[in-house]
C-alpha atoms as a PDB file:
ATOM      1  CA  UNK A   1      23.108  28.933 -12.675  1.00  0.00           C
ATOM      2  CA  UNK A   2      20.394  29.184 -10.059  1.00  0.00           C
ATOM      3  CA  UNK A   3      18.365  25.755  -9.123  1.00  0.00           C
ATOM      4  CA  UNK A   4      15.104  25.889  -8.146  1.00  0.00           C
ATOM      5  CA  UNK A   5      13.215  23.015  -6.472  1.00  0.00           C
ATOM      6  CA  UNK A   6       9.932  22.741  -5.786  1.00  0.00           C
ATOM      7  CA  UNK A   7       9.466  21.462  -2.092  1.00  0.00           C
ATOM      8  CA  UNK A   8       5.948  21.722  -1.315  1.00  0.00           C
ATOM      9  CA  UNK A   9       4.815  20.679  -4.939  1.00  0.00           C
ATOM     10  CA  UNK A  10       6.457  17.349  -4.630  1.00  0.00           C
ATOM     11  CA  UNK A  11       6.012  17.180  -1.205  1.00  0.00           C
ATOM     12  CA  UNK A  12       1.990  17.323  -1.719  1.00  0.00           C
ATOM     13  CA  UNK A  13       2.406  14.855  -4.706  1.00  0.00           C
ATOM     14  CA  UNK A  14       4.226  12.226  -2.154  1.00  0.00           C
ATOM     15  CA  UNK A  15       1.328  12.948   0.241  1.00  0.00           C
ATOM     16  CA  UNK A  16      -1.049  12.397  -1.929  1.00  0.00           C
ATOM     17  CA  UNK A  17       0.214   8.826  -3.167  1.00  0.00           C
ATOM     18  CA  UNK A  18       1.344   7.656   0.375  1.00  0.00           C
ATOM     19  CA  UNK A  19      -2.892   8.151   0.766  1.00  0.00           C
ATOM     20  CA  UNK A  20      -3.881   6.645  -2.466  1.00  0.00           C
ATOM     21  CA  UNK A  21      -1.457   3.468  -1.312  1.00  0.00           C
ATOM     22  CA  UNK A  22      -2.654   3.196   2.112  1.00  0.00           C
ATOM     23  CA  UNK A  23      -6.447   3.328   0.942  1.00  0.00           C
ATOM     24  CA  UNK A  24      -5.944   1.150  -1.311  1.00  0.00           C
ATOM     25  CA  UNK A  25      -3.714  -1.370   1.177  1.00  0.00           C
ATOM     26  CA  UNK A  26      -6.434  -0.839   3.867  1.00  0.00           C
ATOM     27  CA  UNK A  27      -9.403  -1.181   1.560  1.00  0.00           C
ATOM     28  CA  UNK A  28      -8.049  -4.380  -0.940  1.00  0.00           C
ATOM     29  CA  UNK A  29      -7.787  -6.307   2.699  1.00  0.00           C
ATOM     30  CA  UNK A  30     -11.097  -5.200   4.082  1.00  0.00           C
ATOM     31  CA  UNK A  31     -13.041  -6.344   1.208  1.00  0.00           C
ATOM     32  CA  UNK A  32     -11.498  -9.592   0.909  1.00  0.00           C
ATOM     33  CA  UNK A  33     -10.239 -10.781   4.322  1.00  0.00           C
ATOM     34  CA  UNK A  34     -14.072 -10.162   6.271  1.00  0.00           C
ATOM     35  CA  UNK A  35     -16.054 -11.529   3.127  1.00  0.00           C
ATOM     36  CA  UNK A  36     -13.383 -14.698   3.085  1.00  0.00           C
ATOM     37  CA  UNK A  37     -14.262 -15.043   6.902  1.00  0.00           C
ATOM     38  CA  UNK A  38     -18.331 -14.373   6.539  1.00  0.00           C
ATOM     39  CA  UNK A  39     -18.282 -16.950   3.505  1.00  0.00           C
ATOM     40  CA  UNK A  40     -16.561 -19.647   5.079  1.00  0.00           C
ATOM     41  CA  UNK A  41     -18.893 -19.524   8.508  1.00  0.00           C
ATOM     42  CA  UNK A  42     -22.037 -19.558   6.249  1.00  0.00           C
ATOM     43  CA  UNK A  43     -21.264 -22.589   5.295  1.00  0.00           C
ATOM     44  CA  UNK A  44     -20.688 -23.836   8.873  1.00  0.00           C
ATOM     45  CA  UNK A  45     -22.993 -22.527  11.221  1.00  0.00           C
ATOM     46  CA  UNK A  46     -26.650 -21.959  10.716  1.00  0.00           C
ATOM     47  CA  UNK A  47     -27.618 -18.539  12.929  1.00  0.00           C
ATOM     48  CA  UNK A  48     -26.164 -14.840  11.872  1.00  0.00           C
ATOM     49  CA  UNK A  49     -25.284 -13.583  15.466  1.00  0.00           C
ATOM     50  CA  UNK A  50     -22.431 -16.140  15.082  1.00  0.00           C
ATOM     51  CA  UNK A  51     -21.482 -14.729  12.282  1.00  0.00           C
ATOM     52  CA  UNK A  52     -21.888 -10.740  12.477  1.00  0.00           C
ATOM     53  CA  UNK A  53     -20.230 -11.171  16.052  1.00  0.00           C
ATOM     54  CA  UNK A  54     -16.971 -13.359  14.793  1.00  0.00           C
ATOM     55  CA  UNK A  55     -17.021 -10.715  12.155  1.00  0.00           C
ATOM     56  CA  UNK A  56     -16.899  -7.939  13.774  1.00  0.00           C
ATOM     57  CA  UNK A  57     -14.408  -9.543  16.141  1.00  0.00           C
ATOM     58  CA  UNK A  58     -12.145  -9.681  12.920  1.00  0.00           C
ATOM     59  CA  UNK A  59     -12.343  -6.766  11.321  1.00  0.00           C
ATOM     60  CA  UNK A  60     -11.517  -5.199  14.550  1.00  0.00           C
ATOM     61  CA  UNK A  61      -8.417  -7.000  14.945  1.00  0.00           C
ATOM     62  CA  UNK A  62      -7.711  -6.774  11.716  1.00  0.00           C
ATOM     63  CA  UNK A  63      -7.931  -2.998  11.848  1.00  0.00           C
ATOM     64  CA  UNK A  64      -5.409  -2.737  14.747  1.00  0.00           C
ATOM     65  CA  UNK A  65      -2.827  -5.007  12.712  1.00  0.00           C
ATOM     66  CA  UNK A  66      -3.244  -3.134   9.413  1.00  0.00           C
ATOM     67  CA  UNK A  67      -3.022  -0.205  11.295  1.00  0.00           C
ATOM     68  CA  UNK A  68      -0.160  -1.200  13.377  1.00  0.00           C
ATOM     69  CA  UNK A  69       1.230  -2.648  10.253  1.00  0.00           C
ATOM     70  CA  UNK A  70       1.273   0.738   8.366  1.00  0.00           C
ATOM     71  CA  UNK A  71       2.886   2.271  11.519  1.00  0.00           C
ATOM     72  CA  UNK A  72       5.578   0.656  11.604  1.00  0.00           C
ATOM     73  CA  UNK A  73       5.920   0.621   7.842  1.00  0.00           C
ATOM     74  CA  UNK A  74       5.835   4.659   8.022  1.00  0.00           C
ATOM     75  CA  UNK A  75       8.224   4.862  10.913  1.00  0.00           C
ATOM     76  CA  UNK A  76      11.078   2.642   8.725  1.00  0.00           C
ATOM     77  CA  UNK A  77      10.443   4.724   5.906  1.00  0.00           C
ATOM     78  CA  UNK A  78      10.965   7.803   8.020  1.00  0.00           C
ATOM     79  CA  UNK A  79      14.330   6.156   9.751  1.00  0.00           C
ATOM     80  CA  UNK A  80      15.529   4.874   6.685  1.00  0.00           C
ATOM     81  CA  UNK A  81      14.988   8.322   5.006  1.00  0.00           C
ATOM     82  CA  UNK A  82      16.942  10.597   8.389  1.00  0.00           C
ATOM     83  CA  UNK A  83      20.107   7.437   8.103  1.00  0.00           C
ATOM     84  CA  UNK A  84      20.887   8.471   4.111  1.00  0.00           C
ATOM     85  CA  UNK A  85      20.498  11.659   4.739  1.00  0.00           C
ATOM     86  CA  UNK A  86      22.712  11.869   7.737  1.00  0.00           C
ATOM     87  CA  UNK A  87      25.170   9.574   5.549  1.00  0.00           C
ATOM     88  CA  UNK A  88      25.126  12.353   2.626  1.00  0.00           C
ATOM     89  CA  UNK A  89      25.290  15.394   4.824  1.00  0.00           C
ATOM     90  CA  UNK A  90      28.503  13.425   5.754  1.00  0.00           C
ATOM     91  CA  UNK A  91      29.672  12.880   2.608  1.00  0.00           C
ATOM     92  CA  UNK A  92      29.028  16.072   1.067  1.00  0.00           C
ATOM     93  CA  UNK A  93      31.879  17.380   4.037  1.00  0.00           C
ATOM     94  CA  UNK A  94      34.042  14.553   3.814  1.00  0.00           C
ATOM     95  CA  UNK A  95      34.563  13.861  -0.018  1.00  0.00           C
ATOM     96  CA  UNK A  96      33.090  17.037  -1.689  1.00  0.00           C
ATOM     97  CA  UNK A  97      34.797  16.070  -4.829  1.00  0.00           C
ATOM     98  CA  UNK A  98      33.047  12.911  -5.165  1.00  0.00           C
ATOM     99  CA  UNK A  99      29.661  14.372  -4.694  1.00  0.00           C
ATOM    100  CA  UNK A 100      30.127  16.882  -6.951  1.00  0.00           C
ATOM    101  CA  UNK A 101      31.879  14.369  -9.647  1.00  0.00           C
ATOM    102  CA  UNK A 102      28.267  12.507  -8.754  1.00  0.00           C
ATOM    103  CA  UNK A 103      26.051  15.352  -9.399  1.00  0.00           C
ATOM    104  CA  UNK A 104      27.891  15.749 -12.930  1.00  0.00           C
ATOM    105  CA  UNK A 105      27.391  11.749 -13.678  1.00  0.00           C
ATOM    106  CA  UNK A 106      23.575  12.235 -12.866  1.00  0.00           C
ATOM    107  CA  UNK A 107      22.974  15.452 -14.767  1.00  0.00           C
ATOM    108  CA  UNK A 108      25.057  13.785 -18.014  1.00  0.00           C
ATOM    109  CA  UNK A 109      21.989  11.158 -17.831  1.00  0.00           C
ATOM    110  CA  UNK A 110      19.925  13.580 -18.980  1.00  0.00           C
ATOM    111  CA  UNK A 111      22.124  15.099 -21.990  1.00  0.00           C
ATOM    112  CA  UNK A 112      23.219  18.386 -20.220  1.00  0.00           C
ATOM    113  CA  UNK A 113      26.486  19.597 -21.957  1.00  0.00           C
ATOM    114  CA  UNK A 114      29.688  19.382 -19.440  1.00  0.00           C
ATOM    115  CA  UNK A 115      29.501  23.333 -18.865  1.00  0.00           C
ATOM    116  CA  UNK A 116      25.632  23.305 -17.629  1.00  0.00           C
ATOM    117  CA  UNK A 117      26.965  20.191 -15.275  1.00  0.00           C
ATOM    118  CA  UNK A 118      29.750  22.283 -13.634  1.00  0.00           C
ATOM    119  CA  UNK A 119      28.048  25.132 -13.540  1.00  0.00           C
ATOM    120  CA  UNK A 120      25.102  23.447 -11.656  1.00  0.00           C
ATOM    121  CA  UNK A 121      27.219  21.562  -9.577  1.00  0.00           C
ATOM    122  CA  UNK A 122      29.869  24.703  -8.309  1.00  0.00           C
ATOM    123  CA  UNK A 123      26.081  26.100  -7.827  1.00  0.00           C
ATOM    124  CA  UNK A 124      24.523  23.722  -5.605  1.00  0.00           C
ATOM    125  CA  UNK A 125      27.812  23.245  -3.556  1.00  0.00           C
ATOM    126  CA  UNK A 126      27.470  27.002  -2.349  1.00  0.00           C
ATOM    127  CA  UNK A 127      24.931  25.437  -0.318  1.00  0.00           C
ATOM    128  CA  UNK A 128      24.995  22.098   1.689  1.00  0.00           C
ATOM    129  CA  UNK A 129      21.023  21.868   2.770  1.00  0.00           C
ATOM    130  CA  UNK A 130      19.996  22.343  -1.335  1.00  0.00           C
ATOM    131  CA  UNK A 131      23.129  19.411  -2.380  1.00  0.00           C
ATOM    132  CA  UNK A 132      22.164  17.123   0.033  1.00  0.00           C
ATOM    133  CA  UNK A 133      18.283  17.676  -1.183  1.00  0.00           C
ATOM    134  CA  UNK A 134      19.395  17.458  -4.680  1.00  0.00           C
ATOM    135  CA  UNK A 135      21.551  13.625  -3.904  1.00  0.00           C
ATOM    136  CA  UNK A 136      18.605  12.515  -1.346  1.00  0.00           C
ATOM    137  CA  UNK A 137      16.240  13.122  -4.662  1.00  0.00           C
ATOM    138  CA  UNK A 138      18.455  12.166  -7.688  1.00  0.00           C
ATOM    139  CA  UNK A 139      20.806   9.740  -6.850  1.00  0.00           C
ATOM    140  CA  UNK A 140      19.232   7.865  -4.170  1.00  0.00           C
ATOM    141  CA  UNK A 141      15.154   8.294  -5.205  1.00  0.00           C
ATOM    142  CA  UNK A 142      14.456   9.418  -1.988  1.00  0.00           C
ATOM    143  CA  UNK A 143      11.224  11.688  -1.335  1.00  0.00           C
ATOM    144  CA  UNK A 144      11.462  13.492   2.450  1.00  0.00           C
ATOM    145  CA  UNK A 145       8.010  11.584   4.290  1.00  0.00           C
ATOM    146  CA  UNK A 146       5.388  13.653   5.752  1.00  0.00           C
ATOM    147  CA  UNK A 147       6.127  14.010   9.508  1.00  0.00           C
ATOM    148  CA  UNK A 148       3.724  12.629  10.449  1.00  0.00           C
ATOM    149  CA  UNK A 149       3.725  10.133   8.156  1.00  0.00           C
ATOM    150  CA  UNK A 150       3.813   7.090  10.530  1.00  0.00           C
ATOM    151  CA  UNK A 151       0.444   8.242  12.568  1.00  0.00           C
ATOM    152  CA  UNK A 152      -1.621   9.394   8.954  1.00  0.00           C
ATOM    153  CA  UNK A 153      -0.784   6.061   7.295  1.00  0.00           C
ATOM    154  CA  UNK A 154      -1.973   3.816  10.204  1.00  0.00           C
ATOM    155  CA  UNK A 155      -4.956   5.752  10.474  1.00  0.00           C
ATOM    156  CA  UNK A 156      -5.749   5.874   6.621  1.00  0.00           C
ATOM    157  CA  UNK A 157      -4.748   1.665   6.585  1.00  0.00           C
ATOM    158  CA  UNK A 158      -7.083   1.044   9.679  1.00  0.00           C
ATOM    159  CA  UNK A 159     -10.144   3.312   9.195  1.00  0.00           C
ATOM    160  CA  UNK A 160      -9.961   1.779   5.285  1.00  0.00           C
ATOM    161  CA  UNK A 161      -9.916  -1.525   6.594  1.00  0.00           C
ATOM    162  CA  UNK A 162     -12.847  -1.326   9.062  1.00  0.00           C
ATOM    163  CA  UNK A 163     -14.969   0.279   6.434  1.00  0.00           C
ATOM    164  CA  UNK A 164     -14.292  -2.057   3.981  1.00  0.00           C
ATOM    165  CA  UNK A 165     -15.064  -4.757   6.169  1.00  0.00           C
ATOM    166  CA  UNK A 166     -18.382  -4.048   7.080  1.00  0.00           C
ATOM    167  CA  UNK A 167     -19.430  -3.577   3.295  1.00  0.00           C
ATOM    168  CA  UNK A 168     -19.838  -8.217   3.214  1.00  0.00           C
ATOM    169  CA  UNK A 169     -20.565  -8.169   6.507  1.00  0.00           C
ATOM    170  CA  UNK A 170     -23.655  -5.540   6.022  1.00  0.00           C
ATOM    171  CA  UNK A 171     -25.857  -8.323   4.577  1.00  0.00           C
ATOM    172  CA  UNK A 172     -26.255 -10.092   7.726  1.00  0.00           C
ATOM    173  CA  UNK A 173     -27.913  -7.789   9.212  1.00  0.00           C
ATOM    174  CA  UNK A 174     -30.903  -8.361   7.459  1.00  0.00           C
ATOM    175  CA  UNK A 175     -30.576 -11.804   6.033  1.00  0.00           C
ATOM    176  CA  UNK A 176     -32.830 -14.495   7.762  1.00  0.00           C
ATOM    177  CA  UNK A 177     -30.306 -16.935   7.842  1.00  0.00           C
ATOM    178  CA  UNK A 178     -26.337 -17.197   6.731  1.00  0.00           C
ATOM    179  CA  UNK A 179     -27.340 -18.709   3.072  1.00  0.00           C
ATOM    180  CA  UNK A 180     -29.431 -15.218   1.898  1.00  0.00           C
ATOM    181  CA  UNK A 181     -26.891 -13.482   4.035  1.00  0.00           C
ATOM    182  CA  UNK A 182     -23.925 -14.791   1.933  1.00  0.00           C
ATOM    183  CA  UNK A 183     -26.054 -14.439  -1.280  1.00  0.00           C
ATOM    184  CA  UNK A 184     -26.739 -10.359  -0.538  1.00  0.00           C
ATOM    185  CA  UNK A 185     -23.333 -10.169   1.156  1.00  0.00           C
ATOM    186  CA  UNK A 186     -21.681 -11.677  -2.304  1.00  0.00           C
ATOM    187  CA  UNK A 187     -23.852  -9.425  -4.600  1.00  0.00           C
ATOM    188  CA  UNK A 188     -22.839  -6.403  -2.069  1.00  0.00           C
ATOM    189  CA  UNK A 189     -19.103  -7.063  -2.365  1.00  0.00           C
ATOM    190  CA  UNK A 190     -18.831  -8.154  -6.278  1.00  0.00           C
ATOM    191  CA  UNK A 191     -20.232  -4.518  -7.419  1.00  0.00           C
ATOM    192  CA  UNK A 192     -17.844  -3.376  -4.657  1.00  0.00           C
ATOM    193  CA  UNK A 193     -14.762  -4.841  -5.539  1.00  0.00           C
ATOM    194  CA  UNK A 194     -15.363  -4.285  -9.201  1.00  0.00           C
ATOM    195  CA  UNK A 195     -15.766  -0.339  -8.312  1.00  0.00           C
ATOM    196  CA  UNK A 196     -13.045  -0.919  -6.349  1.00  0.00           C
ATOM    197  CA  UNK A 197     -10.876  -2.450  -8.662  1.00  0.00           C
ATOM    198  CA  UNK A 198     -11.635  -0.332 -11.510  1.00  0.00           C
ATOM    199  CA  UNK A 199     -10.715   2.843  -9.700  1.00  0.00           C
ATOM    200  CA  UNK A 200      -7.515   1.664  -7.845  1.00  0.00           C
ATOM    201  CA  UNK A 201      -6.334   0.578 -11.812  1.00  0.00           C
ATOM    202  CA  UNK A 202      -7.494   3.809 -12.771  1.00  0.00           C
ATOM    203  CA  UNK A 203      -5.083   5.453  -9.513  1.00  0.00           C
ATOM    204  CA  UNK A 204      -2.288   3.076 -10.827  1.00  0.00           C
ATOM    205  CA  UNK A 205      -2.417   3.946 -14.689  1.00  0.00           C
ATOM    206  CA  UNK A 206      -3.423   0.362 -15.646  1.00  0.00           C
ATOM    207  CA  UNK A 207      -6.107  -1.231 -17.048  1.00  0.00           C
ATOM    208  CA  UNK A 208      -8.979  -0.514 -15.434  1.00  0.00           C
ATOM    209  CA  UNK A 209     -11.270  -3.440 -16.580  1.00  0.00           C
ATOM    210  CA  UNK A 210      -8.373  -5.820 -16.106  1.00  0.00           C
ATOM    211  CA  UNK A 211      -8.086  -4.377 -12.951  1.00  0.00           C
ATOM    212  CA  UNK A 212     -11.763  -4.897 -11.647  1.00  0.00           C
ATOM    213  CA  UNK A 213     -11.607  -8.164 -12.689  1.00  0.00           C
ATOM    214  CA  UNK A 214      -8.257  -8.906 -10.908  1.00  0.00           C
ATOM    215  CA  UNK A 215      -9.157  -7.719  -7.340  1.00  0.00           C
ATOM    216  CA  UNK A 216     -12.831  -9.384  -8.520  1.00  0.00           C
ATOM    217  CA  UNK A 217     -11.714 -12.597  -8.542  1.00  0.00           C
ATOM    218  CA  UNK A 218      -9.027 -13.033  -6.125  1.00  0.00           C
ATOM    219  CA  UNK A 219     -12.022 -11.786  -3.407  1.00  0.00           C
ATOM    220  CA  UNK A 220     -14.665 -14.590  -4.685  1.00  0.00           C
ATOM    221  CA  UNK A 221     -11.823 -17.059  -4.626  1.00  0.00           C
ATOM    222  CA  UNK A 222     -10.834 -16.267  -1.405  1.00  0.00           C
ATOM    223  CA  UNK A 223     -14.284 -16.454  -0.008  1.00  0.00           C
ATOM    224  CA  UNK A 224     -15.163 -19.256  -2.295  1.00  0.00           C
ATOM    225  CA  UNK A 225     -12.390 -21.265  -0.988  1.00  0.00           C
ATOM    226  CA  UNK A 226     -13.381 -20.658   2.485  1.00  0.00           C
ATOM    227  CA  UNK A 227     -16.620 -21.713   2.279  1.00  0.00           C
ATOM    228  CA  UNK A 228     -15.868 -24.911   0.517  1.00  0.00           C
ATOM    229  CA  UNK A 229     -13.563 -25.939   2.971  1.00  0.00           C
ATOM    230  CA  UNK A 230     -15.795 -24.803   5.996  1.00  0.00           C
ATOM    231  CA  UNK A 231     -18.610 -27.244   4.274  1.00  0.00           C
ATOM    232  CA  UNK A 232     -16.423 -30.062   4.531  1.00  0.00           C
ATOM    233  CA  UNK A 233     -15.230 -30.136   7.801  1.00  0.00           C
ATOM    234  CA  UNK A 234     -18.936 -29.021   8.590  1.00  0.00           C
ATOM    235  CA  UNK A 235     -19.746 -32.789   6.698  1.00  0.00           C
END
């Protein structure tokens, strides 16, 4: 019983949500972190240089640590994904019988009668590359990582982070001092995170009004919080 699998199907549709997830990594952070920063100097300093400078400063650094972050996350995906697969193209040699007994287990999941499970498994053993696939994808869960996986997410992570930073930190351009700036800056970011929010619950198959009211709210309490505090010790 030939098995067909479709590689560059699945391959596009793992692509596709390692992108949605670092956008919406990079983008959650840049939103929140920057207008956190912006809110809690506006209620310390009085002149918007200090401000737009210390936030650019940030959302720099915070771009090279997301996207140093996502790096690294992408390269111990990739690692962890080569060290099973190197242990099943081992195992397939070593204890063939056990595979194939686990192919059979995996295939009975899913109601197939005992003959469709042999057949499928004396099948897939006529060729070690397609078993080892088919264990890497149904027993263990495991998707193969684009190769360049490592270098795409950091850069999706960091440029997501710098562009959501500058969406707060926008108002200050213009303001005439850090009160109006933090007033435009929170009007800017509210409709943004809500958009935001809406859409990445949209991505995520939840509830999309629940979820621009989620990311919403933990932004204005993070920025919130910061500014209280930066009042007090301010006096």
């Amino acid at each position: 019983m030939p098995i067909h699998i479709p590689h560059h199907h699945d391959e596009k549709h793992s692509f596709s949500m390692a992108a949605i997830r670092d956008f919406v990594v990079g983008m959650s952070d840049g939103l929140t972190v920057p207008f956190a920063l912006a809110a809690g100097l506006s209620g310390a300093v009085h002149n918007n240089v200090i401000i737009i400078t210390a936030g650019i400063a940030e959302i720099i650094a915070g771009t090279i640590s997301m996207g140093l972050g996502g790096y690294l996350a992408g390269k111990t995906e990739a690692e962890h994904y080569e060290g099973e697969k190197k242990r099943e193209e081992h195992e397939v040699k070593v204890i063939p019988q056990e595979e194939l007994d686990e192919i059979k287990n995996i295939l009975e999941t899913y109601g197939i009668s005992e003959k469709t499970q042999q057949a499928v498994a004396d099948d897939l053993a006529k060729d070690h590359k397609k078993w080892v696939d088919f264990m890497m994808r149904f027993e263990l869960g495991l998707e193969e990582p684009h190769p360049h996986q490592a270098f795409l997410s950091a850069f999706r992570i960091g440029l997501s982070y710098a562009v959501g930073g500058m969406v707060p930190l926008s108002a200050y351009f213009f303001a005439s001092d850090p009160i109006h700036g933090l007033m435009a800056s929170s009007a800017i970011t509210i409709l943004c995170l809500m958009v935001f929010g809406y859409f990445k619950a949209k991505m995520t198959h939840q509830n999309p009004i629940k979820g621009a009211l989620s990311v919403t709210f933990t932004g204005l309490a993070a920025a919130g919080a910061a500014f209280a505090i930066a009042r007090w010790i301010n006096g």
